[in-house]
C-alpha atoms as a PDB file:
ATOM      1  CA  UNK A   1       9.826  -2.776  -4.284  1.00  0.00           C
ATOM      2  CA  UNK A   2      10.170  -0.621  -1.075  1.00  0.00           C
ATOM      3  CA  UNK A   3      12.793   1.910  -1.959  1.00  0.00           C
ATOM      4  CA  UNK A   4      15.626   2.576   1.017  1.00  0.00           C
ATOM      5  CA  UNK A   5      15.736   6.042   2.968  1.00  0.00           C
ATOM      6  CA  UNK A   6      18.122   7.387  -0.291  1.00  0.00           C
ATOM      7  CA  UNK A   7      18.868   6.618  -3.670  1.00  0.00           C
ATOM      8  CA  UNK A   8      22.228   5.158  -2.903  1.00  0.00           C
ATOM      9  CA  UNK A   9      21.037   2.241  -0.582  1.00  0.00           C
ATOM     10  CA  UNK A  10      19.228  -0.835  -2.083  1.00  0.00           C
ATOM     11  CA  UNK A  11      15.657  -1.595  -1.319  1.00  0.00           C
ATOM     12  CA  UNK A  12      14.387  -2.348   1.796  1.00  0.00           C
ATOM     13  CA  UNK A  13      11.919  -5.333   0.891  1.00  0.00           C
ATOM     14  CA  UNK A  14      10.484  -6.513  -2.123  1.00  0.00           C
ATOM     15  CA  UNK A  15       6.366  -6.208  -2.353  1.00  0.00           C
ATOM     16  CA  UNK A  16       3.465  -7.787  -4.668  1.00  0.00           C
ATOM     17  CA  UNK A  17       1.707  -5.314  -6.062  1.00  0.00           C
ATOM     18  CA  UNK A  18      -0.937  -3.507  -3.961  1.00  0.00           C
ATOM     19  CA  UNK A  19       0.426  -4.862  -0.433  1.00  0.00           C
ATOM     20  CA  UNK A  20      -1.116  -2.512   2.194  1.00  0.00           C
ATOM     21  CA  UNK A  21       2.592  -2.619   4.262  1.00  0.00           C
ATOM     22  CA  UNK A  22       4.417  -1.185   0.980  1.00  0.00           C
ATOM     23  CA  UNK A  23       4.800   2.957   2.460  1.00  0.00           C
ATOM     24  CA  UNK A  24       5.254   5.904   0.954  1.00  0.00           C
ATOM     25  CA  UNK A  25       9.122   4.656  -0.488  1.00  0.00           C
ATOM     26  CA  UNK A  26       8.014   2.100  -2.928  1.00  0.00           C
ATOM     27  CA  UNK A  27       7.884   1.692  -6.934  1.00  0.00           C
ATOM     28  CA  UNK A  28       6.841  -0.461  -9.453  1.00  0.00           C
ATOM     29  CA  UNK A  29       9.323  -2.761 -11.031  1.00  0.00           C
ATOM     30  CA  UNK A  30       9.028  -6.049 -13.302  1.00  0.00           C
ATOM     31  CA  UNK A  31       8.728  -9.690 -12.269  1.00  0.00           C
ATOM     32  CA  UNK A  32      13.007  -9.654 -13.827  1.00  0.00           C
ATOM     33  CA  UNK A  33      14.284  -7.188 -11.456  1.00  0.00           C
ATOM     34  CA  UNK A  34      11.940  -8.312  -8.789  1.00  0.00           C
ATOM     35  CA  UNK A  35      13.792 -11.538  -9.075  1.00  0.00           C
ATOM     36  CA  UNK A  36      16.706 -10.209  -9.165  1.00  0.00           C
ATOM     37  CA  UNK A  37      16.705  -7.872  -6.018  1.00  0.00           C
ATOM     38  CA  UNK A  38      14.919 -11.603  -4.004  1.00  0.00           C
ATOM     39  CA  UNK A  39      18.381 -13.647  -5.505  1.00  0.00           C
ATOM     40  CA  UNK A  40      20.717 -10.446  -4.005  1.00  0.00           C
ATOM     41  CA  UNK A  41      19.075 -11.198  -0.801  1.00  0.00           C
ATOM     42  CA  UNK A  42      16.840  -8.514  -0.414  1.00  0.00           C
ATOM     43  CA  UNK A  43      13.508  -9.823   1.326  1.00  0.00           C
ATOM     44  CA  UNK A  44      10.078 -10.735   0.169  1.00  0.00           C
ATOM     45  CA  UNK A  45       7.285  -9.230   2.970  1.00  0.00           C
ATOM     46  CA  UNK A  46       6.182 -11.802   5.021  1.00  0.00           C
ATOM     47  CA  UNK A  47       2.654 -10.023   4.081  1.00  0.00           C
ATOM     48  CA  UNK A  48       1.876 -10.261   0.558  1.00  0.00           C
ATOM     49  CA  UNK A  49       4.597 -12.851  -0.281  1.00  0.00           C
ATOM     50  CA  UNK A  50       5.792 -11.701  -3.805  1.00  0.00           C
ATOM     51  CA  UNK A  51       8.354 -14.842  -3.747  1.00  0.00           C
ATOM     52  CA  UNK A  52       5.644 -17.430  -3.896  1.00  0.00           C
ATOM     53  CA  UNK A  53       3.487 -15.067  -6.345  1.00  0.00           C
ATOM     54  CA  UNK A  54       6.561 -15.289  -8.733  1.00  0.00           C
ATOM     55  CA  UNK A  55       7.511 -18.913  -7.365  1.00  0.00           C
ATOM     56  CA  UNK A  56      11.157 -17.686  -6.689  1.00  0.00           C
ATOM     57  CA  UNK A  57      12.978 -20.522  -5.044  1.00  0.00           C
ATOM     58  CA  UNK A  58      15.933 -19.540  -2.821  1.00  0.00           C
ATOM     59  CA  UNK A  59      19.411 -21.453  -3.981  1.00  0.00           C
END
């Protein structure tokens, strides 16, 4: 998960782990709370696509 510029704005993107376009900004987190942040509409990178690694399904 790529953190936003400060701690009170929600991520930026969500990541699979070791995706070269992550930055400085990001942290690990579990395949729940990835989930979660992909259902609150915060998006997978078109890179590494951690949606179809954790077959999330949008609706």
């Amino acid at each position: 998960m790529e953190r936003g510029l400060t701690r009170e704005l929600p991520p930026n993107m969500v990541h699979a782990g070791g995706c070269h376009i992550a930055g400085k900004r990001y942290r690990g987190v579990d395949r729940s709370e990835a989930l979660r942040w992909l259902a609150e509409g915060i998006p997978a990178c078109a890179h590494c696509r951690p949606d179809r690694e954790l077959r999330y399904l949008e609706g």
